[in-house]
C-alpha atoms as a PDB file:
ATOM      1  CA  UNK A   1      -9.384 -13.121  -8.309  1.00  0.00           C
ATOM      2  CA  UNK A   2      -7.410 -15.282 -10.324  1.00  0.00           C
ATOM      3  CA  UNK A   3      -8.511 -18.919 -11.469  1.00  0.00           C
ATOM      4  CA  UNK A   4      -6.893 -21.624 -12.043  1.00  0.00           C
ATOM      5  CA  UNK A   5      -7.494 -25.508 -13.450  1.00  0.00           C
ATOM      6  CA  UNK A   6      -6.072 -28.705 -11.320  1.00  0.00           C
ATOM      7  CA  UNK A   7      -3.781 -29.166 -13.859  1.00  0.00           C
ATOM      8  CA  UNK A   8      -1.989 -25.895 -14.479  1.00  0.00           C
ATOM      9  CA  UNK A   9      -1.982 -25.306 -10.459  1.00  0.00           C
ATOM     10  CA  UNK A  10       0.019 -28.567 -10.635  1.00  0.00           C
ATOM     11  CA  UNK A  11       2.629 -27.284 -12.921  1.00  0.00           C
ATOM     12  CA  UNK A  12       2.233 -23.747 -11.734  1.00  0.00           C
ATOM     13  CA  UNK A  13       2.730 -24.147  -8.160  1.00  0.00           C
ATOM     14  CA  UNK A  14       5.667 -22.455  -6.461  1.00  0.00           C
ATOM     15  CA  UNK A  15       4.091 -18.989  -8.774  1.00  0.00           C
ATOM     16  CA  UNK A  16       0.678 -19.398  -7.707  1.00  0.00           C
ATOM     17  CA  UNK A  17       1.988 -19.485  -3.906  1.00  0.00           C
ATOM     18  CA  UNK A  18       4.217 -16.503  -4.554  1.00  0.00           C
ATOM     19  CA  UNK A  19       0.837 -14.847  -6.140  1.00  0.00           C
ATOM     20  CA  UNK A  20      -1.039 -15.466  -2.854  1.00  0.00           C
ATOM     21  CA  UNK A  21       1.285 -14.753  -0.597  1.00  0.00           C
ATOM     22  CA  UNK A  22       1.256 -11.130  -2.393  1.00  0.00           C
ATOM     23  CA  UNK A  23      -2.342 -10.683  -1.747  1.00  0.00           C
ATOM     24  CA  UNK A  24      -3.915 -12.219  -4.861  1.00  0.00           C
ATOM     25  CA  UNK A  25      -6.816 -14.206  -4.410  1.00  0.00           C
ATOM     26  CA  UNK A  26      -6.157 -17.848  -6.335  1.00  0.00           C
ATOM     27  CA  UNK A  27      -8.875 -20.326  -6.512  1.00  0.00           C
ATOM     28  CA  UNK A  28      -8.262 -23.545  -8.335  1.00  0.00           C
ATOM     29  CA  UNK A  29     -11.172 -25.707  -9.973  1.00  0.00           C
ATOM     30  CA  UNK A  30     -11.684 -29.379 -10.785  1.00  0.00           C
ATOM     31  CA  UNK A  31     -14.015 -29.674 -14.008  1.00  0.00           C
ATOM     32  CA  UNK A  32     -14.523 -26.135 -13.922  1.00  0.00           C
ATOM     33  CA  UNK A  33     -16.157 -26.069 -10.439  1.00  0.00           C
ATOM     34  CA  UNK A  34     -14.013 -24.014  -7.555  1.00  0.00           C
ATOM     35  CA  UNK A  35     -12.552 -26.894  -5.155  1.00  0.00           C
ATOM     36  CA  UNK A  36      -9.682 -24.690  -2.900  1.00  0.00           C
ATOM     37  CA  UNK A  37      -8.476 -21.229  -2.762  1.00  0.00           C
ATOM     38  CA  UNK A  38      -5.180 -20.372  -1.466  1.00  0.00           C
ATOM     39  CA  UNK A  39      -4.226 -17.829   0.868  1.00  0.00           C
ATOM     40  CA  UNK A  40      -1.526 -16.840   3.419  1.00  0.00           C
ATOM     41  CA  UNK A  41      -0.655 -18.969   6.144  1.00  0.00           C
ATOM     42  CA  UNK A  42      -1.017 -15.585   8.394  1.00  0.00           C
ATOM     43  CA  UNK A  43      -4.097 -14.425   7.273  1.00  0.00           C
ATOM     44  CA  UNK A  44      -6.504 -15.336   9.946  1.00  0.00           C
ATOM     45  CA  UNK A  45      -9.447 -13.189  11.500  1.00  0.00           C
ATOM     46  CA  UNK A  46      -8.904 -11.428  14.316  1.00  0.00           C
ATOM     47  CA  UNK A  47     -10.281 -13.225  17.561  1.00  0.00           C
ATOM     48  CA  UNK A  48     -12.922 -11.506  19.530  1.00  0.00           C
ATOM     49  CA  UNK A  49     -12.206 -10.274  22.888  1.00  0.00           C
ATOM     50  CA  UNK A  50     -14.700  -9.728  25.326  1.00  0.00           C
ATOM     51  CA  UNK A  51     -14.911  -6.472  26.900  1.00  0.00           C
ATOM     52  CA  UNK A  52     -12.582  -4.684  24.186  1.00  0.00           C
ATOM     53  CA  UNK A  53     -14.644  -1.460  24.048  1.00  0.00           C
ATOM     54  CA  UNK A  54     -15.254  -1.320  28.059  1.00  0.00           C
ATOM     55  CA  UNK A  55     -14.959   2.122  28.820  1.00  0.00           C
ATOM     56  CA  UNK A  56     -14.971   3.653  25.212  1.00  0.00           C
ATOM     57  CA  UNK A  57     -18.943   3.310  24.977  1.00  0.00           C
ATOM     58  CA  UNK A  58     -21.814   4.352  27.033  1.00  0.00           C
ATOM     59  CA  UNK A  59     -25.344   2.959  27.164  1.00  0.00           C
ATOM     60  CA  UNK A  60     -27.933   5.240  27.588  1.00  0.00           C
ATOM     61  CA  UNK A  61     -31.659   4.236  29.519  1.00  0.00           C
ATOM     62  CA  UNK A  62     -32.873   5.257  26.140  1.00  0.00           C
ATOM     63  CA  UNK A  63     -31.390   1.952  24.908  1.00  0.00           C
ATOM     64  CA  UNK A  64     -33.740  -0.274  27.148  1.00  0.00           C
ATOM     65  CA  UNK A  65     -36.602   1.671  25.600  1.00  0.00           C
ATOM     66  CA  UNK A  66     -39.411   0.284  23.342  1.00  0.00           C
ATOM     67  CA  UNK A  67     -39.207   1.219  19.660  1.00  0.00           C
ATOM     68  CA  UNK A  68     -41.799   3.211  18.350  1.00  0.00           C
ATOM     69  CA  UNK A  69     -44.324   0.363  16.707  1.00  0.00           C
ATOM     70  CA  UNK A  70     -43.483   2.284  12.899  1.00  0.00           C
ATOM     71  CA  UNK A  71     -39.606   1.414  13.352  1.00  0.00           C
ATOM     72  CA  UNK A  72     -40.443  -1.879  14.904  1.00  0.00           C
ATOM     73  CA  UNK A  73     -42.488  -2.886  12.181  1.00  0.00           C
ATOM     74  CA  UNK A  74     -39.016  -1.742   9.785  1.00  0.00           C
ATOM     75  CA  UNK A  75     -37.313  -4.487  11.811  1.00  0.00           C
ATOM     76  CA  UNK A  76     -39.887  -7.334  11.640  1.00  0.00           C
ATOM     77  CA  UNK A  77     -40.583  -7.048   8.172  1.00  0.00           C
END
């Protein structure tokens, strides 16, 4: 990750978009506090579909099950 002040992200800006745009992580800060970070226009998380693995995974009865009380005590701490 590089980092960046306001002011050289001013002067450097067409190379800090080039930098991104390659995959590098830029954040720029304002009084040494992280205000943006820059990345790709195209990066964006892939949207969930519903019903992508239909067909690929089975459910067993066993699923619907109670947990044994010593693993169910794992998961409620």
């Amino acid at each position: 990750m590089k980092t960046v002040t306001m002011h050289k992200a001013k002067t450097h800006l067409s190379q800090l978009i080039a930098e991104a745009e390659a995959g590098e992580e830029v954040v720029i800060t304002r009084d040494h506090v992280p205000a943006v970070r820059l990345v790709p226009v195209g990066e964006s998380k892939p949207v969930r579909q519903f019903g992508a693995l239909k067909g690929q995974v089975q459910v067993t009865a066993a699923f619907f099950e109670p947990l044994p009380e010593d693993e169910l005590a794992g998961w409620e701490g």
